[in-house]
C-alpha atoms as a PDB file:
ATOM      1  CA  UNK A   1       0.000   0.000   0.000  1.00  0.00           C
ATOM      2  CA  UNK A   2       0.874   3.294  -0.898  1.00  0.00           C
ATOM      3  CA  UNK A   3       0.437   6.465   1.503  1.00  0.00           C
ATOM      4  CA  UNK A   4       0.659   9.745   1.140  1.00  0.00           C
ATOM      5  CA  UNK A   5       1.196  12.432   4.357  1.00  0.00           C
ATOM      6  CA  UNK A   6      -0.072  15.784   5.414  1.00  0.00           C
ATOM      7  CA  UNK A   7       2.215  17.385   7.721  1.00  0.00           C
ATOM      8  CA  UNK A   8       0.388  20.415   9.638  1.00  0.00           C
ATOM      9  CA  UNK A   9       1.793  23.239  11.950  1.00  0.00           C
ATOM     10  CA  UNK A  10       3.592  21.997  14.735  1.00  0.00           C
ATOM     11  CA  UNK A  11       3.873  18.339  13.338  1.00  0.00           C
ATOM     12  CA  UNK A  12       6.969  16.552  12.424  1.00  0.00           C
ATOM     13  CA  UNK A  13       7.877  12.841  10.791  1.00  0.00           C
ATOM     14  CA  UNK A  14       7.882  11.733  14.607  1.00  0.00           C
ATOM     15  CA  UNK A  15       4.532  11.702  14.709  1.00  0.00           C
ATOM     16  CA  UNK A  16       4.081   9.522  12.177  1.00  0.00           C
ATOM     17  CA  UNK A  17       6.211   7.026  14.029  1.00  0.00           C
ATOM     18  CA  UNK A  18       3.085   4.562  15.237  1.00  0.00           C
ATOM     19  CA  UNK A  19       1.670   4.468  11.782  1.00  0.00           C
ATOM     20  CA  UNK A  20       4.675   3.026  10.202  1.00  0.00           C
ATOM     21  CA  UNK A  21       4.868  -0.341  11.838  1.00  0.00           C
ATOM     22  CA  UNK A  22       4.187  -2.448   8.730  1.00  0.00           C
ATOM     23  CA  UNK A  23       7.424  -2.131   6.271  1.00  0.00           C
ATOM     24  CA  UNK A  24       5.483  -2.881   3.310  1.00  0.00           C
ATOM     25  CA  UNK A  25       4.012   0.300   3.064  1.00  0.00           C
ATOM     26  CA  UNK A  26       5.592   3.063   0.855  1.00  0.00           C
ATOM     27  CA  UNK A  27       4.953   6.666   2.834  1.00  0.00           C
ATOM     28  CA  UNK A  28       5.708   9.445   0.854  1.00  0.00           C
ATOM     29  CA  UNK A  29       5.710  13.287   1.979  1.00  0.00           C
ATOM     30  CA  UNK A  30       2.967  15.631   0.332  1.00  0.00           C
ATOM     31  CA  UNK A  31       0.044  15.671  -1.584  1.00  0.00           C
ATOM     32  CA  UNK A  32       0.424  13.506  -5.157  1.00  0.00           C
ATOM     33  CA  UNK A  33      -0.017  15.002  -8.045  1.00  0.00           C
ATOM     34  CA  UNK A  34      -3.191  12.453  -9.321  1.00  0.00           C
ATOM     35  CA  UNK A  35      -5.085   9.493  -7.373  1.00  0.00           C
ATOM     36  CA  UNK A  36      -2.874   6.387  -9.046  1.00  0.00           C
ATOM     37  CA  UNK A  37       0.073   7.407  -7.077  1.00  0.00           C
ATOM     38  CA  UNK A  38      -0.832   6.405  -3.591  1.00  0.00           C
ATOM     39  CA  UNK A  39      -3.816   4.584  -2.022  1.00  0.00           C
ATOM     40  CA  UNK A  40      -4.816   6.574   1.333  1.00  0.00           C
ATOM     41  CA  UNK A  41      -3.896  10.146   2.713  1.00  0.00           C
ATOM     42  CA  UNK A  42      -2.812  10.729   6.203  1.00  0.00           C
ATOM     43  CA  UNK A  43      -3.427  14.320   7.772  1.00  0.00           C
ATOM     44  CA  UNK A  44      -1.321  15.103  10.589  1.00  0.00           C
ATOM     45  CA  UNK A  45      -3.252  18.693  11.955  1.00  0.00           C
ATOM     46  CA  UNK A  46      -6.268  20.236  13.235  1.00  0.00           C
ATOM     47  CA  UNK A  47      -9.373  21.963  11.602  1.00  0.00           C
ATOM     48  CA  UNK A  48      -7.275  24.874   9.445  1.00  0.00           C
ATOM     49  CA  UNK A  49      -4.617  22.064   7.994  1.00  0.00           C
ATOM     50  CA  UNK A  50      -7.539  20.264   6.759  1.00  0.00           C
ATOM     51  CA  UNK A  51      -9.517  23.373   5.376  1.00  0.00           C
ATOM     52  CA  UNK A  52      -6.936  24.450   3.464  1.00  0.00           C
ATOM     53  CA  UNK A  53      -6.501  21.173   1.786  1.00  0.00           C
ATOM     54  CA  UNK A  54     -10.094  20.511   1.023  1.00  0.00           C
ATOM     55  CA  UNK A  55      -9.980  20.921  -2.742  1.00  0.00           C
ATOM     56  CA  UNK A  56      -7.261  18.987  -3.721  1.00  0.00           C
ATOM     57  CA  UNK A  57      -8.688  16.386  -1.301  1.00  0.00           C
ATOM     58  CA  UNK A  58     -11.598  16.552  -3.118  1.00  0.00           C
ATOM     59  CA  UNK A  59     -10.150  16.164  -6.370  1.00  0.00           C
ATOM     60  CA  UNK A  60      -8.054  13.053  -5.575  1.00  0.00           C
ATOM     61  CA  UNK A  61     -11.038  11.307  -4.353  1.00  0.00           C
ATOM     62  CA  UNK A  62      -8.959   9.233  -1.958  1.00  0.00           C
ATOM     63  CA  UNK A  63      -9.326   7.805   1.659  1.00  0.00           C
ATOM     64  CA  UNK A  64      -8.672  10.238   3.853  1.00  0.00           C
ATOM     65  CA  UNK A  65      -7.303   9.603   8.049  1.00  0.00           C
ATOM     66  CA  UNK A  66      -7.575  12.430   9.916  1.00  0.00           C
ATOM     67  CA  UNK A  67      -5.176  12.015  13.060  1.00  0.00           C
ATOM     68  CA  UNK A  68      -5.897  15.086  15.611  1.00  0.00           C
ATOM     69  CA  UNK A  69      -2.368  16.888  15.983  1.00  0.00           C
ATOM     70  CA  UNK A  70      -3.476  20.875  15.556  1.00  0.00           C
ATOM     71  CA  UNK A  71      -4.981  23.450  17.977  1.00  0.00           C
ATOM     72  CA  UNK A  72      -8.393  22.591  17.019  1.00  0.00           C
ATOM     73  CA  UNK A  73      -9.620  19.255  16.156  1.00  0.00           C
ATOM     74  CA  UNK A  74     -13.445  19.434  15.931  1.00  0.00           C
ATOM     75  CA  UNK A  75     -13.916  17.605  12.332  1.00  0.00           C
ATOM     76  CA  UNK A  76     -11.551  14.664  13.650  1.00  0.00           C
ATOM     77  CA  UNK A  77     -13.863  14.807  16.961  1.00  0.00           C
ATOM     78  CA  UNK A  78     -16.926  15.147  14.760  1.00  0.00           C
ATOM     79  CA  UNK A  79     -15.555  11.791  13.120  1.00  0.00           C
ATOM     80  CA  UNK A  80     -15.100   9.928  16.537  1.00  0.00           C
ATOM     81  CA  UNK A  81     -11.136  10.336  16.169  1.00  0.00           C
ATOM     82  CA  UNK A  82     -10.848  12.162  19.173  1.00  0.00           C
ATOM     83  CA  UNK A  83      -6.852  11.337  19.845  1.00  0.00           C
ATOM     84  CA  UNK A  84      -3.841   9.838  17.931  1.00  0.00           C
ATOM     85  CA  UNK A  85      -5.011   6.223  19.493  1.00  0.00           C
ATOM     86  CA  UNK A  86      -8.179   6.650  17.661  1.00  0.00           C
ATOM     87  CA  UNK A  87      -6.608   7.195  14.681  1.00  0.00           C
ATOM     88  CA  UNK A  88      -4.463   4.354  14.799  1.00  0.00           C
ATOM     89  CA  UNK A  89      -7.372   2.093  15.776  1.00  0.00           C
ATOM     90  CA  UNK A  90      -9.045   3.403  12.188  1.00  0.00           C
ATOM     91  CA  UNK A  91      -5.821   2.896  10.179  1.00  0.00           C
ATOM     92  CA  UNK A  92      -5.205  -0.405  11.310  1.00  0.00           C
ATOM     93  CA  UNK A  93      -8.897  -1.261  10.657  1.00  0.00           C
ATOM     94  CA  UNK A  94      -7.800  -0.526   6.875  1.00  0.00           C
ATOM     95  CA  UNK A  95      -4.986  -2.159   6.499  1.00  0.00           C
ATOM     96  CA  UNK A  96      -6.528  -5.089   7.421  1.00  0.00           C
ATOM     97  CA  UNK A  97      -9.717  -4.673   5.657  1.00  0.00           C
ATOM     98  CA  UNK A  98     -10.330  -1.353   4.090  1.00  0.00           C
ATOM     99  CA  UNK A  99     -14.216  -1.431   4.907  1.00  0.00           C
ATOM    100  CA  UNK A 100     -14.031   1.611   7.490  1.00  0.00           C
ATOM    101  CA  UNK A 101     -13.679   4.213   4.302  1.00  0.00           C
ATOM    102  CA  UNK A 102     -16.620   6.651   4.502  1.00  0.00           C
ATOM    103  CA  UNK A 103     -18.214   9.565   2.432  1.00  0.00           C
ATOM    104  CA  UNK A 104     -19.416  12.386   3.784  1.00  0.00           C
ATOM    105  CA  UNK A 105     -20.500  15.588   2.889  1.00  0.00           C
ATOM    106  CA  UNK A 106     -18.689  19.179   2.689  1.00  0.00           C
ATOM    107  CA  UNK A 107     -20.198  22.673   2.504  1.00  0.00           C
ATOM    108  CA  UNK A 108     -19.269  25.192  -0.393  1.00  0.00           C
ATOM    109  CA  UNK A 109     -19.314  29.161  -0.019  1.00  0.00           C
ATOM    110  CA  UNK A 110     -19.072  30.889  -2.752  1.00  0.00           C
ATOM    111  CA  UNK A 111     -18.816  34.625  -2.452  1.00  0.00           C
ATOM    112  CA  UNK A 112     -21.411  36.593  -4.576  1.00  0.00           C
ATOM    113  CA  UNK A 113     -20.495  40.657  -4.510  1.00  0.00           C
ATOM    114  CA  UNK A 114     -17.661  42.775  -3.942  1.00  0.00           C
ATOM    115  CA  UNK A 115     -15.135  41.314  -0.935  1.00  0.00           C
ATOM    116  CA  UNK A 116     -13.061  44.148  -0.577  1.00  0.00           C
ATOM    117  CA  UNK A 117     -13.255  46.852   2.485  1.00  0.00           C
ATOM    118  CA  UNK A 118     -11.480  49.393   4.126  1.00  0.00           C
ATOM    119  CA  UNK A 119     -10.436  47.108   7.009  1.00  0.00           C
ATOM    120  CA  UNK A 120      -7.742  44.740   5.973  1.00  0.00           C
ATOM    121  CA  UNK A 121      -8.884  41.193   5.556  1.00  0.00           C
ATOM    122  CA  UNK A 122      -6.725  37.861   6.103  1.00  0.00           C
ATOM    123  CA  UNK A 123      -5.648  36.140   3.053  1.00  0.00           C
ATOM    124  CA  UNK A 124      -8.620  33.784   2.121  1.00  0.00           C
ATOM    125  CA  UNK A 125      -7.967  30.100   2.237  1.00  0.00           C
ATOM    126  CA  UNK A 126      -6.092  28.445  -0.680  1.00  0.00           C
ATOM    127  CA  UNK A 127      -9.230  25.696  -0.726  1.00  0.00           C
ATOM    128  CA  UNK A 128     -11.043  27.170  -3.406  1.00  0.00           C
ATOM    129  CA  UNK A 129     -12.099  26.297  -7.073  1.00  0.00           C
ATOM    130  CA  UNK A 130     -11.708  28.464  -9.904  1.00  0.00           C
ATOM    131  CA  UNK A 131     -10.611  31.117  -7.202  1.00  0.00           C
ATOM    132  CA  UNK A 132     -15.024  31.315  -6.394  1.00  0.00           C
ATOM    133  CA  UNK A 133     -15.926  28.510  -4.100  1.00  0.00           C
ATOM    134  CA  UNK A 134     -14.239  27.579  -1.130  1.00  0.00           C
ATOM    135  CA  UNK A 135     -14.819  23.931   0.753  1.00  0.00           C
ATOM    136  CA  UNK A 136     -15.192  23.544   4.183  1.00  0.00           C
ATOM    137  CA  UNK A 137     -16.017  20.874   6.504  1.00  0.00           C
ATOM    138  CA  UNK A 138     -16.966  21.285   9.637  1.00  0.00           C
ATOM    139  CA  UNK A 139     -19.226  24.776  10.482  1.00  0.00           C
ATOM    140  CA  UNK A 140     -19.276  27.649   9.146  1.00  0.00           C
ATOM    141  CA  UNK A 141     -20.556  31.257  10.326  1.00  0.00           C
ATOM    142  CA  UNK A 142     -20.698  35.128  10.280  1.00  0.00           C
ATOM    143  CA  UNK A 143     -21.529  37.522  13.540  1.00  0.00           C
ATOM    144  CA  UNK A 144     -20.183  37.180  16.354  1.00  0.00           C
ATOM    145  CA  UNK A 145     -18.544  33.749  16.084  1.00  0.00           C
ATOM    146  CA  UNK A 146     -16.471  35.150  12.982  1.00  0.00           C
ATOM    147  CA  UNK A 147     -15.555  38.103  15.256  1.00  0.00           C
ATOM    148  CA  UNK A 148     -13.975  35.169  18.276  1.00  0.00           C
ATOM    149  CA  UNK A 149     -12.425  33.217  15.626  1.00  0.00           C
ATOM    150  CA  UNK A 150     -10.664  35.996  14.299  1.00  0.00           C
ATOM    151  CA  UNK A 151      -9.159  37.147  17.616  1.00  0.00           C
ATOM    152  CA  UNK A 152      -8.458  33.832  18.533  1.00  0.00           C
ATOM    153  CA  UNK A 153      -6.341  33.146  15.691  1.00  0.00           C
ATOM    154  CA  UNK A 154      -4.107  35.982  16.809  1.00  0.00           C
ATOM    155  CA  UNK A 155      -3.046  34.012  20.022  1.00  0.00           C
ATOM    156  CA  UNK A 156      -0.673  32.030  20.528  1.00  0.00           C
ATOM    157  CA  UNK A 157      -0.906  27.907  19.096  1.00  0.00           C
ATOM    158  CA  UNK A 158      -0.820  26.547  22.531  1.00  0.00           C
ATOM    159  CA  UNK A 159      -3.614  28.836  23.962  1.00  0.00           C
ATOM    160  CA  UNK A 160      -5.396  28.226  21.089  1.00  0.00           C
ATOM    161  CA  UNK A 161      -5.443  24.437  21.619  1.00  0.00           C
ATOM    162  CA  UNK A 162      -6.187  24.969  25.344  1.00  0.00           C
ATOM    163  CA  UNK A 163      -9.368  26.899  25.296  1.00  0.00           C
ATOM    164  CA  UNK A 164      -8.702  30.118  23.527  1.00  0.00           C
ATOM    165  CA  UNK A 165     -12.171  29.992  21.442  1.00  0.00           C
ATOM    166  CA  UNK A 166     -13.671  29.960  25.040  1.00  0.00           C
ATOM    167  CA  UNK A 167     -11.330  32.630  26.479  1.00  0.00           C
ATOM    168  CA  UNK A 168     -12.072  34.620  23.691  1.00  0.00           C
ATOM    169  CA  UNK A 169     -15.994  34.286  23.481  1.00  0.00           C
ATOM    170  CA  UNK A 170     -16.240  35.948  27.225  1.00  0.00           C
ATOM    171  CA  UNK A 171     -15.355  39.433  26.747  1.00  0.00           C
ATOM    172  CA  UNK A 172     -16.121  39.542  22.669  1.00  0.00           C
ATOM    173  CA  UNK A 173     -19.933  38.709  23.831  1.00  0.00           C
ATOM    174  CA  UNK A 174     -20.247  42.371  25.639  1.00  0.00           C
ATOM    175  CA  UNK A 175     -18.634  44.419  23.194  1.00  0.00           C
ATOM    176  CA  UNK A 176     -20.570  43.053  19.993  1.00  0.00           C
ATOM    177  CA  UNK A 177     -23.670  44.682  18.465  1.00  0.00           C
ATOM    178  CA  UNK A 178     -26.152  42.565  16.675  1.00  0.00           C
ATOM    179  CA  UNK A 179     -26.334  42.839  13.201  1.00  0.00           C
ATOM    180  CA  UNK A 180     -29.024  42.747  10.405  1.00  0.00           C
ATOM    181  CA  UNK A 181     -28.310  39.297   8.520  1.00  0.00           C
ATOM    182  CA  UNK A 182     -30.860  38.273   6.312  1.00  0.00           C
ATOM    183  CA  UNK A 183     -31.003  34.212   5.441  1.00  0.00           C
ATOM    184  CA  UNK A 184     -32.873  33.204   2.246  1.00  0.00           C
ATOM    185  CA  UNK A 185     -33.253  29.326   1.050  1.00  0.00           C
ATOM    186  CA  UNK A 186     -34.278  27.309  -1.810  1.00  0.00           C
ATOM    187  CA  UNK A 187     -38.043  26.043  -1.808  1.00  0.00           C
ATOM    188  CA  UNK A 188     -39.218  23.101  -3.841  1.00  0.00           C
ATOM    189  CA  UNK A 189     -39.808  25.579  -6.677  1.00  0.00           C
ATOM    190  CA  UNK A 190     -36.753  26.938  -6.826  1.00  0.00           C
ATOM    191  CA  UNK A 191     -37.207  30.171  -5.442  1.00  0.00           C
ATOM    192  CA  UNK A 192     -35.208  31.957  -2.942  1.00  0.00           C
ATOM    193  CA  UNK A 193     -37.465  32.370   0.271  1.00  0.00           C
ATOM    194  CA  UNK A 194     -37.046  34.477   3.524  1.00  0.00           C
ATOM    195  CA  UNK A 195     -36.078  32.469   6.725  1.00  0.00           C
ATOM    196  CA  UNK A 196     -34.120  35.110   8.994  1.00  0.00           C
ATOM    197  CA  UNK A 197     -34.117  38.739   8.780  1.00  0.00           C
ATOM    198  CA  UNK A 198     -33.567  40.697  11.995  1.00  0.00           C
ATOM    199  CA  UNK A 199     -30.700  41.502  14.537  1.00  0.00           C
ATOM    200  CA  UNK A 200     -28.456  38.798  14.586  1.00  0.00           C
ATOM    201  CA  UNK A 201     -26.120  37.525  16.893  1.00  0.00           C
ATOM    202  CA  UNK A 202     -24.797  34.678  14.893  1.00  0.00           C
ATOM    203  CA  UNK A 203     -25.703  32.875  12.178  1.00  0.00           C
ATOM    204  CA  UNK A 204     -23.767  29.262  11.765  1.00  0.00           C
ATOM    205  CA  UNK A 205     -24.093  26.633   8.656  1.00  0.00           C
ATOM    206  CA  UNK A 206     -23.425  23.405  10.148  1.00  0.00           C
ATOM    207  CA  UNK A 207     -21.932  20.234   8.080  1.00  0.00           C
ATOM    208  CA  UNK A 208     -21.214  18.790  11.561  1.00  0.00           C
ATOM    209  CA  UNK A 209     -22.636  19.491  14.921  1.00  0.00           C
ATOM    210  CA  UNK A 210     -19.509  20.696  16.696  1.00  0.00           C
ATOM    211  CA  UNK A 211     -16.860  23.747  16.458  1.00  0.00           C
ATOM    212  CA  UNK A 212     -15.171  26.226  18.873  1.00  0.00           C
ATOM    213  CA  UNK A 213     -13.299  22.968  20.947  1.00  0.00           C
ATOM    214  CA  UNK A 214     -16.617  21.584  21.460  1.00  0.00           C
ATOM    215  CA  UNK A 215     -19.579  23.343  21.176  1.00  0.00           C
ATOM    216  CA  UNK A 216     -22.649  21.791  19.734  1.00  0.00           C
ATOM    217  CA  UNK A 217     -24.087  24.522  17.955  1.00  0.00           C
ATOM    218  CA  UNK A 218     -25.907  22.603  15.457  1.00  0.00           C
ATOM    219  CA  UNK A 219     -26.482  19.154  17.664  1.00  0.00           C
ATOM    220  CA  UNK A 220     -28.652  17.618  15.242  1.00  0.00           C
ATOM    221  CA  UNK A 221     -26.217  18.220  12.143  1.00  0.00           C
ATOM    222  CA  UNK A 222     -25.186  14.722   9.927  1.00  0.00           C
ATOM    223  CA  UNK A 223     -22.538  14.423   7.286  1.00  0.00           C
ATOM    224  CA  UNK A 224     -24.083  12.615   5.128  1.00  0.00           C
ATOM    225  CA  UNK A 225     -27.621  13.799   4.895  1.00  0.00           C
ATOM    226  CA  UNK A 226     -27.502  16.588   2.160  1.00  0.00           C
ATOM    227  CA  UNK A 227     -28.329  19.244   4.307  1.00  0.00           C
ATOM    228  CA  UNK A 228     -26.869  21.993   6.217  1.00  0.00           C
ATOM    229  CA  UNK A 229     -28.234  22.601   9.958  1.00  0.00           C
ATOM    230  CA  UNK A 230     -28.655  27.047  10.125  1.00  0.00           C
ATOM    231  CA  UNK A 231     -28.258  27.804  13.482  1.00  0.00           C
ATOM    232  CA  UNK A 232     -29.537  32.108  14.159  1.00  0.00           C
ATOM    233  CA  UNK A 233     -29.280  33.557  17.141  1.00  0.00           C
ATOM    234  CA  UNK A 234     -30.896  36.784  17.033  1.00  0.00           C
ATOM    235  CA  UNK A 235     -30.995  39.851  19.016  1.00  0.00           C
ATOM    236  CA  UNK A 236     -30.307  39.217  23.243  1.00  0.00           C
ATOM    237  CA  UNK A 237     -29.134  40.892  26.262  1.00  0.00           C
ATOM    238  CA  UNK A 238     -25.192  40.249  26.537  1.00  0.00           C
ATOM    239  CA  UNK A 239     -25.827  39.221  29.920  1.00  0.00           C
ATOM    240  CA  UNK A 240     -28.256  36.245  28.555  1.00  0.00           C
ATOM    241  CA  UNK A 241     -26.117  35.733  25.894  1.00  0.00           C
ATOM    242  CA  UNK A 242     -23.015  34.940  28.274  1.00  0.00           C
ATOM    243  CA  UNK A 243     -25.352  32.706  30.324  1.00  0.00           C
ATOM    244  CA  UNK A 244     -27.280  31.015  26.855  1.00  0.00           C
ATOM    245  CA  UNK A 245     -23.215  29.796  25.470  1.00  0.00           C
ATOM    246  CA  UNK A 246     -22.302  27.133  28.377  1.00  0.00           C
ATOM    247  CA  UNK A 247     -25.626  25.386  27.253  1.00  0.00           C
ATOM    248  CA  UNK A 248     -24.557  25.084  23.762  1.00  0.00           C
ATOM    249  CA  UNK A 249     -21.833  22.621  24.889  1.00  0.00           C
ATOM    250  CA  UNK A 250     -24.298  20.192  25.390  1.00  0.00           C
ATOM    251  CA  UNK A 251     -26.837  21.550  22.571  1.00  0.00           C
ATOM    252  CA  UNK A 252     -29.581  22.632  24.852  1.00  0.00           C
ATOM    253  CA  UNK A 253     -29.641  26.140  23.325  1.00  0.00           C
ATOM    254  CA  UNK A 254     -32.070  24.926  20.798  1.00  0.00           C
ATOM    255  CA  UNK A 255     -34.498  25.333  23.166  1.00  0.00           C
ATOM    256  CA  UNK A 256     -33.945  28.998  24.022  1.00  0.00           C
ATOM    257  CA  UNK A 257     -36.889  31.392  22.112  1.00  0.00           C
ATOM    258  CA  UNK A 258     -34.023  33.684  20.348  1.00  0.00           C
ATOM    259  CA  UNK A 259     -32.605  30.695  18.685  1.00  0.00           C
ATOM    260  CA  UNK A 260     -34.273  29.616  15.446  1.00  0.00           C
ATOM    261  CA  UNK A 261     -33.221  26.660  13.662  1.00  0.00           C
ATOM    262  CA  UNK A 262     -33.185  24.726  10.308  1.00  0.00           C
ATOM    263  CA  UNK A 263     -32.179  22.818   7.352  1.00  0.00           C
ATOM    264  CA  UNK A 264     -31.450  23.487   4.001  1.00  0.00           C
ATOM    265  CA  UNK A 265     -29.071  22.444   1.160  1.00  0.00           C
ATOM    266  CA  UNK A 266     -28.580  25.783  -0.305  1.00  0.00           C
ATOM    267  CA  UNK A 267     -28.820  28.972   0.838  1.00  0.00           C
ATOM    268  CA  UNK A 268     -28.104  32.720   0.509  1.00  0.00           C
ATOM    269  CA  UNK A 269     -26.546  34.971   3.075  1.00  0.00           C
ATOM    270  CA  UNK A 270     -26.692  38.814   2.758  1.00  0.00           C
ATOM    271  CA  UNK A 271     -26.081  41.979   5.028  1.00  0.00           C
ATOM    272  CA  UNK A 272     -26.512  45.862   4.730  1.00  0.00           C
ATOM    273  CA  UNK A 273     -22.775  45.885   5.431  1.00  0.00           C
ATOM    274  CA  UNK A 274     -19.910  43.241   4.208  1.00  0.00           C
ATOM    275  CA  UNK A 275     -19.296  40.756   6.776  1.00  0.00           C
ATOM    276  CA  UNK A 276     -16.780  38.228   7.296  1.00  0.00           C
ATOM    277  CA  UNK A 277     -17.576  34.856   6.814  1.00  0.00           C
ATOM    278  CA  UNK A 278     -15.224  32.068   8.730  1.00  0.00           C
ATOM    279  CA  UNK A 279     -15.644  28.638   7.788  1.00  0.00           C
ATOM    280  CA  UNK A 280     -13.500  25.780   9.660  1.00  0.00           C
ATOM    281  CA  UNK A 281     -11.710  28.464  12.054  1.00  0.00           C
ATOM    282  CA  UNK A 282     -10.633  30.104   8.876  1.00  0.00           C
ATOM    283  CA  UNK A 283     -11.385  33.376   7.286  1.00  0.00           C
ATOM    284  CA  UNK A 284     -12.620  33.011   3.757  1.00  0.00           C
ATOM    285  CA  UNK A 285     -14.384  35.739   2.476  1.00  0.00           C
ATOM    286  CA  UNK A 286     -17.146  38.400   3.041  1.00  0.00           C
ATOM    287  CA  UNK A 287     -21.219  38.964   2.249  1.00  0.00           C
ATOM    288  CA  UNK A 288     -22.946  38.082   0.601  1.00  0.00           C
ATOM    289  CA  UNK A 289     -22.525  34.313  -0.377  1.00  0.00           C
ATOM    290  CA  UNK A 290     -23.923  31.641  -1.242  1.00  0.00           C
ATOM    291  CA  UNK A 291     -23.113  28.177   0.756  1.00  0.00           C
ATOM    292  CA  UNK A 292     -24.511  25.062  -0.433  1.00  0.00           C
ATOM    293  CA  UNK A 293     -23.389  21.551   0.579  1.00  0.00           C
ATOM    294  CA  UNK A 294     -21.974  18.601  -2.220  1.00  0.00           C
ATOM    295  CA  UNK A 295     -22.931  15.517  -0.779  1.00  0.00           C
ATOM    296  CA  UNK A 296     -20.173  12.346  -0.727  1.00  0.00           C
ATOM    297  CA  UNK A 297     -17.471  14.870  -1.545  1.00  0.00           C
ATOM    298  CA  UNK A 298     -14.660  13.649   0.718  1.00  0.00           C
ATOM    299  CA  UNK A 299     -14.086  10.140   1.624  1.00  0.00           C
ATOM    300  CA  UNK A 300     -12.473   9.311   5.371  1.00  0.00           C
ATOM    301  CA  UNK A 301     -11.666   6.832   7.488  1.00  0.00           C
ATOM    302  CA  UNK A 302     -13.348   6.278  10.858  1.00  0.00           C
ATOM    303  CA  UNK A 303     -12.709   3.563  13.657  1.00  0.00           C
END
């Protein structure tokens, strides 16, 4: 067998050490250039490693193990590899028998006006195709969860790994102001609908249930359904707001009257103001936009 390895920030060839027990397979560095050179892909990293690789994943079309090694792991916890030993477990499920390979789902957001500003924006994310649409995996959002993962990614790695989305959230939560975001889907016709238009909090588009180390902010969220889970918080007291955010660790804020929640496969975002848009931890561009979800996109392994 043939295996090709995806080194992210922070990781090394030692950590590959475990996986290489069986001599027989050939381990090369890097992505291949097309899908007849190697048989699986190994990702070494968290959430942003694996965003930014999305595409090319995509295009290879291989099995892909996800080993958690990066600040923030919630797609490999989304998967049920929740440590290195986890991973292993999967990968030694393959070799044996490569039954464990599974496809899931990713979300696409594809930017529809004018991305520019006067603030200065992060470089976008190298995942995209035709430079329009840009892959993620896990959730993505605009508000005030855009706002934390944008200061968080200006700490340092090891804080970042260690709570930092948390730390962050606290004092973010009394200095933002809601903001207008209007949300329009698909109906069976093919029309674009109203579901949200007011003062928004947050609005997340979930292709799994968890991000920010944890939180379940669209608990009832499956890979492989078709559908994204929209997640809008609108308009609350910051002092509700800072009590409403432990409960979404355990996804009971679903039952809170300023959340409103649904599925869709394709919708619209738009606000009176460009706003950014982080998908996977990652910044990756600004309103409006259009995300949509392309079901059995990414194969992976799971244990």
């Amino acid at each position: 067998m043939r295996a090709a390895v995806i080194l992210g920030l922070g990781c090394s060839l030692k950590n590959l050490k475990p996986f290489q027990t069986d001599r027989t397979i050939d381990w090369r560095s890097g992505l291949p250039a097309s899908s007849d050179q190697v048989d699986i892909i190994v990702l070494l990293g968290g959430d942003g490693t694996i965003h930014r690789h999305l595409s090319q994943l995509v295009k290879l079309a291989l099995p892909v193990l996800v080993v958690p090694a990066g600040s923030g792991n919630d797609f490999a916890r989304a998967l049920g590899l929740r440590s290195v030993r986890d991973s292993l477990v999967a990968w030694r499920s393959f070799c044996a028998r490569p039954y464990n390979v599974r496809a899931i789902d990713l979300g696409i957001i594809k930017p529809l006006g004018d991305t520019g500003g006067a603030r200065a924006q992060p470089a976008p994310s190298s995942n995209s195709v035709l430079g329009t649409q840009h892959y993620f995996c896990s959730v993505a959002g605009v508000g005030l969860d855009s706002e934390v993962s944008r200061r968080a990614n200006t700490l340092p790695r090891w804080l970042r790994g260690h709570g930092g989305y948390a730390l962050t959230l606290a004092p973010t939560i009394f200095r933002f102001a809601p903001l207008t975001i209007k949300i329009l889907a698909r109906n069976q016709a093919g029309d674009w609908i109203v579901r949200s238009d007011q003062p928004t909090i947050l609005t997340a588009f979930g292709n799994t249930a968890i991000y920010g180390g944890g939180m379940k902010i669209a608990p009832r969220a499956r890979m492989d359904d078709g559908q994204l889970d929209v997640c809008v918080i609108a308009s609350v007291n910051p002092f509700k707001l800072a009590c409403m955010f432990p409960t979404v660790y355990f996804g009971r804020h679903l039952q809170i009257r300023e959340v409103d929640y649904f599925q869709v496969a394709r919708l619209r975002v738009e606000t009176e103001t460009p706003l950014e848009i982080y998908a996977d931890g990652e910044y990756v561009c600004r309103t409006p936009a259009e995300v949509s979800v392309e079901p059995g996109a990414l194969k992976v392994l799971t244990p």
